[in-house]
Structures are given as C-alpha cells and as structure tokens.
PDB file of N, CA and C in Angstrom:
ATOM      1  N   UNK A   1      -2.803  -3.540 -29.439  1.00  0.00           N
ATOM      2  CA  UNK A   1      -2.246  -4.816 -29.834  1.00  0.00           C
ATOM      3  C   UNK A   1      -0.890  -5.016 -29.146  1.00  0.00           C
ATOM      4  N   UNK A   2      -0.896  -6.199 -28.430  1.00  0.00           N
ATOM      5  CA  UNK A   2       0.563  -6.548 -27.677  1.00  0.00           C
ATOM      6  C   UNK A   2       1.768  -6.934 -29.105  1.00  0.00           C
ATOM      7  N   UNK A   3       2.747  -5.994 -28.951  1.00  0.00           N
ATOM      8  CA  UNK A   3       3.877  -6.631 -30.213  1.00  0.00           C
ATOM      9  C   UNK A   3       4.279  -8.408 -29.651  1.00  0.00           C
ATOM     10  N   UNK A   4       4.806  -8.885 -30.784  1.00  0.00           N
ATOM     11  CA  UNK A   4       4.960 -10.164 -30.529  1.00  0.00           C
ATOM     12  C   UNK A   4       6.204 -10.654 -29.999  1.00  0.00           C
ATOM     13  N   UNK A   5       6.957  -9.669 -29.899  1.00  0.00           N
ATOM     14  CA  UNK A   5       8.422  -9.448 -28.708  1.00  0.00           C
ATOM     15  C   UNK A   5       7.954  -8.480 -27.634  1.00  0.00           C
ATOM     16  N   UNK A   6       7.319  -9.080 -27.181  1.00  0.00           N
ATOM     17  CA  UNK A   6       7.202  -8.252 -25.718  1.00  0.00           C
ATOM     18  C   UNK A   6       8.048  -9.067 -24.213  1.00  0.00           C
ATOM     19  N   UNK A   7       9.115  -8.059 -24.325  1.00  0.00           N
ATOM     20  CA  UNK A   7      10.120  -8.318 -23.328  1.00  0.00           C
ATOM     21  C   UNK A   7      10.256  -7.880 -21.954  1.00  0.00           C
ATOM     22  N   UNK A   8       8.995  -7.698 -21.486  1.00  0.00           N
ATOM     23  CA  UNK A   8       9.104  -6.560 -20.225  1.00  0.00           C
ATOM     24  C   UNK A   8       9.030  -7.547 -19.319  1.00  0.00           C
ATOM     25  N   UNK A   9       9.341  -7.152 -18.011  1.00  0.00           N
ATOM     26  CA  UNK A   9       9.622  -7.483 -16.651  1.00  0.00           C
ATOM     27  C   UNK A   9       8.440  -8.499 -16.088  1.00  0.00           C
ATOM     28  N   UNK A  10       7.708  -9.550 -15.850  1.00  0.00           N
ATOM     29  CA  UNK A  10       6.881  -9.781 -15.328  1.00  0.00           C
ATOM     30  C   UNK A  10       6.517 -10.156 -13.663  1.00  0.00           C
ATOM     31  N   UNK A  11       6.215  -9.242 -13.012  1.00  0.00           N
ATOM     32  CA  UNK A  11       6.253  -9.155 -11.706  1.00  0.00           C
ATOM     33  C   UNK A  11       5.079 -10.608 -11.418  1.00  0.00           C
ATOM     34  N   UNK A  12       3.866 -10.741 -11.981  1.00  0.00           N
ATOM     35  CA  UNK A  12       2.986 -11.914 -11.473  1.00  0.00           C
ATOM     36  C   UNK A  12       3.887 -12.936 -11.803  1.00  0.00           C
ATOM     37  N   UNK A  13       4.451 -12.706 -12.902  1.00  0.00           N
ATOM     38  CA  UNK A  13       5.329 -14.394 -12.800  1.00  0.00           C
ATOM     39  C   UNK A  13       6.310 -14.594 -12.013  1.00  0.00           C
ATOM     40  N   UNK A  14       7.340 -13.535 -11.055  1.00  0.00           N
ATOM     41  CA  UNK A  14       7.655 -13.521 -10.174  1.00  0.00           C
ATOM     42  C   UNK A  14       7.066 -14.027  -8.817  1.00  0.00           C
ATOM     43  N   UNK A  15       6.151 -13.163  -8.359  1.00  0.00           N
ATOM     44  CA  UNK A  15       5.771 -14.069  -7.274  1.00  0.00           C
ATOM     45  C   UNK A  15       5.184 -15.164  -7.444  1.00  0.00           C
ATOM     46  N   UNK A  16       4.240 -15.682  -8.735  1.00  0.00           N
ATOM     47  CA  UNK A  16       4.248 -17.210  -8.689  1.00  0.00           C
ATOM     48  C   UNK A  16       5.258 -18.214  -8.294  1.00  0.00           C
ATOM     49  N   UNK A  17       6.697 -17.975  -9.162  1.00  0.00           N
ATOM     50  CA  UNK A  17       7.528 -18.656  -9.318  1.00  0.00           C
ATOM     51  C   UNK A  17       7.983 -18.601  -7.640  1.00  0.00           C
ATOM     52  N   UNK A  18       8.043 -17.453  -6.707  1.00  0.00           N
ATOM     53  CA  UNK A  18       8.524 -17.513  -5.737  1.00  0.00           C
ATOM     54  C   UNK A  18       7.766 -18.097  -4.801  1.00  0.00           C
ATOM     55  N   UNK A  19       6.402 -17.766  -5.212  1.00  0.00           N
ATOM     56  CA  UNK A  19       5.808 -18.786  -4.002  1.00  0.00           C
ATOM     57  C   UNK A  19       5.742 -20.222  -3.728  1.00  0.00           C
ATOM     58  N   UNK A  20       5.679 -20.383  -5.683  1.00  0.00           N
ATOM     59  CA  UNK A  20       5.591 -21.828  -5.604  1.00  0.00           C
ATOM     60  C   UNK A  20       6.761 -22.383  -5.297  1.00  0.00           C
ATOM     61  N   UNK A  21       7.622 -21.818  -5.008  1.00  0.00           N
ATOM     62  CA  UNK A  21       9.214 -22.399  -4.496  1.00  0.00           C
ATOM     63  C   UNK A  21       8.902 -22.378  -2.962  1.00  0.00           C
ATOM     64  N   UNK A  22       8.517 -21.131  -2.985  1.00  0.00           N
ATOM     65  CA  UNK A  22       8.589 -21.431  -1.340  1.00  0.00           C
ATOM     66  C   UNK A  22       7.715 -22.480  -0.595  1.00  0.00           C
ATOM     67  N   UNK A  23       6.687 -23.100  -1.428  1.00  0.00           N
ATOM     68  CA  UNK A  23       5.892 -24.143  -0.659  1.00  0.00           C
ATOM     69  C   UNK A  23       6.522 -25.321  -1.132  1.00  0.00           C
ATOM     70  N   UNK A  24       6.720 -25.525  -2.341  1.00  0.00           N
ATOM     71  CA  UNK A  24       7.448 -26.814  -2.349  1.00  0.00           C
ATOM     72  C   UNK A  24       8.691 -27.147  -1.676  1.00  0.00           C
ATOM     73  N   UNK A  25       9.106 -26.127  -1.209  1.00  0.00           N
ATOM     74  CA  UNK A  25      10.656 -26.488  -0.581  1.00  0.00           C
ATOM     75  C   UNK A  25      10.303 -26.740   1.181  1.00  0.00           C
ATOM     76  N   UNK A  26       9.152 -25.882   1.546  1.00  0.00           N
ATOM     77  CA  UNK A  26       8.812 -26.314   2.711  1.00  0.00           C
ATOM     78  C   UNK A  26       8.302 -27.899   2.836  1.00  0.00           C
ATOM     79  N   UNK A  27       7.251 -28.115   1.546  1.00  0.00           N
ATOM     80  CA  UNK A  27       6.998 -29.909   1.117  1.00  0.00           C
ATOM     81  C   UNK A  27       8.407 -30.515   1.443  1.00  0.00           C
ATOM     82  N   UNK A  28       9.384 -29.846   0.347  1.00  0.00           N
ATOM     83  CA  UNK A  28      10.270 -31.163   0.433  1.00  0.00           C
ATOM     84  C   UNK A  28      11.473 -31.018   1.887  1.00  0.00           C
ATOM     85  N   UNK A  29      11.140 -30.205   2.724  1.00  0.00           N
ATOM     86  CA  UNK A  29      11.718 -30.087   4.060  1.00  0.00           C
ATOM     87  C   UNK A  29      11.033 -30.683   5.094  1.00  0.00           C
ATOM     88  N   UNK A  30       9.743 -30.527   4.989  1.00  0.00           N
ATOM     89  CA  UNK A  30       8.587 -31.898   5.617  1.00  0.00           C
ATOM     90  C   UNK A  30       8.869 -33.249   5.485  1.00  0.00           C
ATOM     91  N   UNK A  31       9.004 -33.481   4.163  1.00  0.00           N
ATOM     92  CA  UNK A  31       9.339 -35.030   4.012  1.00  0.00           C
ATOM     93  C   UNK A  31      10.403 -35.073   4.473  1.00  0.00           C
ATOM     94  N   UNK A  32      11.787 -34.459   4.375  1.00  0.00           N
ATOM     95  CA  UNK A  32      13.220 -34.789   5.136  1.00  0.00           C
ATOM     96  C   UNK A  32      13.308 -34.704   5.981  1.00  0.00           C
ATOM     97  N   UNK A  33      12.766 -33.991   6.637  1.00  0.00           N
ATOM     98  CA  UNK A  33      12.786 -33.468   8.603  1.00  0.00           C
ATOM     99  C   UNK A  33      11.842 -33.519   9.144  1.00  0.00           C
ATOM    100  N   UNK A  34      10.993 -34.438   9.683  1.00  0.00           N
ATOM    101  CA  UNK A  34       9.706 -34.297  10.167  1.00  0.00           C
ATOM    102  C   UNK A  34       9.460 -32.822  10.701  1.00  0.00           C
ATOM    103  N   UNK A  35      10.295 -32.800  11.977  1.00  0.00           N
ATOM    104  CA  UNK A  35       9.555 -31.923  12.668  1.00  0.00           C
ATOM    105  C   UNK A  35      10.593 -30.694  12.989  1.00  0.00           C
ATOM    106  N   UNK A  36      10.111 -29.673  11.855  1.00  0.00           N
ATOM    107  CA  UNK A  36      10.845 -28.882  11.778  1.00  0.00           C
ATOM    108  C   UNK A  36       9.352 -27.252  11.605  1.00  0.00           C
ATOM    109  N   UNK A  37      10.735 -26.236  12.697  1.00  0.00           N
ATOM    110  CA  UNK A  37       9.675 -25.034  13.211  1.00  0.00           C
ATOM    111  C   UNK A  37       9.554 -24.037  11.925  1.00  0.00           C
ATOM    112  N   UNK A  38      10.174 -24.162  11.053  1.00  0.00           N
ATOM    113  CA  UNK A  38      10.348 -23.301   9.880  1.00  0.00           C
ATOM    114  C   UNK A  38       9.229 -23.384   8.986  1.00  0.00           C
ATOM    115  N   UNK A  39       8.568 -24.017   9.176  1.00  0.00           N
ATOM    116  CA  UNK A  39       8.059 -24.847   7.782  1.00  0.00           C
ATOM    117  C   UNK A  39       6.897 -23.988   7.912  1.00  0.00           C
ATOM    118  N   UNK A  40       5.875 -23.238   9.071  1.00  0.00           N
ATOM    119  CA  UNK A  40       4.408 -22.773   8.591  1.00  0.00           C
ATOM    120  C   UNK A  40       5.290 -21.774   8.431  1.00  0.00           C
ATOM    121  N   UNK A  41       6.590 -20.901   8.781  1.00  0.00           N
ATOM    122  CA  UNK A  41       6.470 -19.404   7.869  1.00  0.00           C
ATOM    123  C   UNK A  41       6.784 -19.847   6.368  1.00  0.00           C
ATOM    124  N   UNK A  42       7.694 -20.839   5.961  1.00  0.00           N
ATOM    125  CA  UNK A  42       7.724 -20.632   4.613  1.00  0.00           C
ATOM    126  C   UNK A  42       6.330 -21.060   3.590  1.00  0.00           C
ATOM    127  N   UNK A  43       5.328 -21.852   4.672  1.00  0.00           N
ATOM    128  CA  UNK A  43       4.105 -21.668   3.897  1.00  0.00           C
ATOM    129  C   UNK A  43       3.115 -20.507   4.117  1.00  0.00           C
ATOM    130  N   UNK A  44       3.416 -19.637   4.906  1.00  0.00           N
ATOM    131  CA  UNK A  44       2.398 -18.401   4.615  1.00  0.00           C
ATOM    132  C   UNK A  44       3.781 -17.411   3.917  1.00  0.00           C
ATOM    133  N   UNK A  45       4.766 -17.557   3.728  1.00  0.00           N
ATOM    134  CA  UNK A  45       5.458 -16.551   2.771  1.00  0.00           C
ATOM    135  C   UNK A  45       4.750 -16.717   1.798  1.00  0.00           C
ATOM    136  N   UNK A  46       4.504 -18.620   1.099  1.00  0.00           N
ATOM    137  CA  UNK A  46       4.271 -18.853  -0.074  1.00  0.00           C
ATOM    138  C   UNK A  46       2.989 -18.662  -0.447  1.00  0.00           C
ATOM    139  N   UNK A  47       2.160 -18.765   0.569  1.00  0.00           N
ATOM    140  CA  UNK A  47       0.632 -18.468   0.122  1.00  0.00           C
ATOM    141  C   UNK A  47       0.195 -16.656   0.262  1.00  0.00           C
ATOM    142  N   UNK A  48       1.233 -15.843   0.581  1.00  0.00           N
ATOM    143  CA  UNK A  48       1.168 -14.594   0.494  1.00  0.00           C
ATOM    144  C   UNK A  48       1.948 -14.328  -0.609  1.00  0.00           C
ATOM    145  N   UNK A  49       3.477 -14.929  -1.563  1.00  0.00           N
ATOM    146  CA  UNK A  49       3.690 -14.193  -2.754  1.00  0.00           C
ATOM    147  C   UNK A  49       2.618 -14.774  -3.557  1.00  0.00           C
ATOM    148  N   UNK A  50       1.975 -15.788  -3.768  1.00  0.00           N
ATOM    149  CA  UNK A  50       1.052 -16.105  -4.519  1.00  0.00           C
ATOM    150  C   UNK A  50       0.036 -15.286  -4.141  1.00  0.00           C
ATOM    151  N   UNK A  51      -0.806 -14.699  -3.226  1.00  0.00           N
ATOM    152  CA  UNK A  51      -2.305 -13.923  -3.484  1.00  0.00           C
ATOM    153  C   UNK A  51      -1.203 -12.504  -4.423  1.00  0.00           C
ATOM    154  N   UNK A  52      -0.204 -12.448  -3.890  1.00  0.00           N
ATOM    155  CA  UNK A  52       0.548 -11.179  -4.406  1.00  0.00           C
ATOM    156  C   UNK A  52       0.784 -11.532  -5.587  1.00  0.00           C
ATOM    157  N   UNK A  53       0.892 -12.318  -6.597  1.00  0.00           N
ATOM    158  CA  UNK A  53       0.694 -12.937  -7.911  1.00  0.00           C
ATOM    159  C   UNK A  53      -0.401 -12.872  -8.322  1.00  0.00           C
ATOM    160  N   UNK A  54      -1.745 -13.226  -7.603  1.00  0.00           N
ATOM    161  CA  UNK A  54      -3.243 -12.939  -8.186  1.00  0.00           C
ATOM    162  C   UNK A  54      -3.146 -11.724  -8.126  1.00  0.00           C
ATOM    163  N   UNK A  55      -3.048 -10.860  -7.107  1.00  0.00           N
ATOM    164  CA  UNK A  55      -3.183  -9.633  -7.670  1.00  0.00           C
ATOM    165  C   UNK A  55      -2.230  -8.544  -8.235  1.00  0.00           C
ATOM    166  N   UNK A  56      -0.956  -9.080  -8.788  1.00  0.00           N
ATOM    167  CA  UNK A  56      -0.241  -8.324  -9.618  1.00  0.00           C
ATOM    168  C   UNK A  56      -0.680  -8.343 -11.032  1.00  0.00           C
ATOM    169  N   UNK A  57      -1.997 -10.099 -11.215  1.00  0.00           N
ATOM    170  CA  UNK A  57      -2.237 -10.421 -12.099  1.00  0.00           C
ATOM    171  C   UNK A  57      -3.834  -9.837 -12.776  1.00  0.00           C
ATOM    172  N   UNK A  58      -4.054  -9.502 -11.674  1.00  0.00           N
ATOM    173  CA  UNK A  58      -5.491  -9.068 -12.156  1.00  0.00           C
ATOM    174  C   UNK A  58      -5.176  -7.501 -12.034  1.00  0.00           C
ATOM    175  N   UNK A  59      -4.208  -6.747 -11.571  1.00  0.00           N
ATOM    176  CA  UNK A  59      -3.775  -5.328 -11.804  1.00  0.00           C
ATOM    177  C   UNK A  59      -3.418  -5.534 -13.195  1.00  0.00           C
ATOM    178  N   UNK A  60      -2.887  -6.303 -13.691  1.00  0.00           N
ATOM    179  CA  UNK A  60      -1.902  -5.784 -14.710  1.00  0.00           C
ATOM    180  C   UNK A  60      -3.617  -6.188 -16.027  1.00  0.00           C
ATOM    181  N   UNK A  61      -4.179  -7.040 -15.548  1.00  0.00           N
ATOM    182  CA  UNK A  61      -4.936  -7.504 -16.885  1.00  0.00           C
ATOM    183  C   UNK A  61      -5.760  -5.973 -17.121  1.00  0.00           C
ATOM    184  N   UNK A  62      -6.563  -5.491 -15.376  1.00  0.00           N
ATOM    185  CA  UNK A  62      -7.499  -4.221 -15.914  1.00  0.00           C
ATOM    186  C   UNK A  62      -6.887  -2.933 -16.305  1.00  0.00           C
ATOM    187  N   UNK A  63      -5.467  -2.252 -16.095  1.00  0.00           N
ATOM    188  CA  UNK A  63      -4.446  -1.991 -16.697  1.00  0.00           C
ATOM    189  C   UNK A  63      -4.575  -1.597 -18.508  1.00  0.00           C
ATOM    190  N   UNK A  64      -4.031  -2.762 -18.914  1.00  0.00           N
ATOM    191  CA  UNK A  64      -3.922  -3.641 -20.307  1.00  0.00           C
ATOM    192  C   UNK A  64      -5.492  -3.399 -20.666  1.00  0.00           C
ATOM    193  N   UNK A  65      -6.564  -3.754 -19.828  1.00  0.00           N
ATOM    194  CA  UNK A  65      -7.793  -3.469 -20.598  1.00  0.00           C
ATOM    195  C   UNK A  65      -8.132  -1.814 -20.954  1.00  0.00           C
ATOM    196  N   UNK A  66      -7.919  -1.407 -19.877  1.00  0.00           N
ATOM    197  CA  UNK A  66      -7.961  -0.187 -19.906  1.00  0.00           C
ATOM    198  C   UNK A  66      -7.341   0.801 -20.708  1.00  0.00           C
ATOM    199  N   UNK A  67      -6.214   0.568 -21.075  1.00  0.00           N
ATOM    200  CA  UNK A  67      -5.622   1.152 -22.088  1.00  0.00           C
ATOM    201  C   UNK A  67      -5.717   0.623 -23.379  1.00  0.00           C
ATOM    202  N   UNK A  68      -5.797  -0.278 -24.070  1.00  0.00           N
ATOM    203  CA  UNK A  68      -7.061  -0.589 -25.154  1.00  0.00           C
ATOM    204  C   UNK A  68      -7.783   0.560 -25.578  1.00  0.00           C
ATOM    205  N   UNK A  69      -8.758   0.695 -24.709  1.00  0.00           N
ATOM    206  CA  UNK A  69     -10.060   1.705 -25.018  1.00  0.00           C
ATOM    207  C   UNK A  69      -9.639   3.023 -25.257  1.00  0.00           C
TER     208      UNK A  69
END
C-alpha cells in the first residue's frame, strides 16, 4: 500500500516536465523567429526526455508491481 504522503523524488515527472518545455519553447521560438537552426535539436532533446519519461514510467510501475507480491 502506497502511504498517502508519499514524498519521493519523481524522475518520470521530470523528464515530462522537461521535455514538454523543451518542445514548447522550440514552438514558441518558431512562431518568433521563423528561421531559426536551433529548433530540430531542441525538438529531439524533447522527444528523447519524453521516451525517457515513458520509460522511467513504465520502470517504476513494474518495480511497484513487483514489490507488492
């Protein structure tokens, strides 16, 4: 049973939060600057901390299942 103060570190919500920053900020650097060279690395940063979010997220769930049993 998870206690209902569970305060620990969450690494998947980390790289969500970072990826999804990093693509929207490349969005909103697209719309301000057309043509700017920066913009596909900060969208494969962002679409790489995000798969790194799916799978911090599906580590941590079989993890958590696993220790259950």
């Amino acid at each position: 049973m998870m206690s209902k103060e569970d305060n620990r570190f969450s690494f998947p919500l980390l790289f969500l939060v970072t990826g999804s920053s990093f693509i929207l900020f490349s969005l909103a650097i697209k719309l301000l600057d057309g043509q700017s060279s920066h913009i596909s690395l900060f969208i494969k940063v962002g679409i790489g901390t995000l798969a790194l979010s799916l799978i911090s997220f599906i580590g941590s769930m079989v993890t958590n299942a696993s220790s259950e049993e």
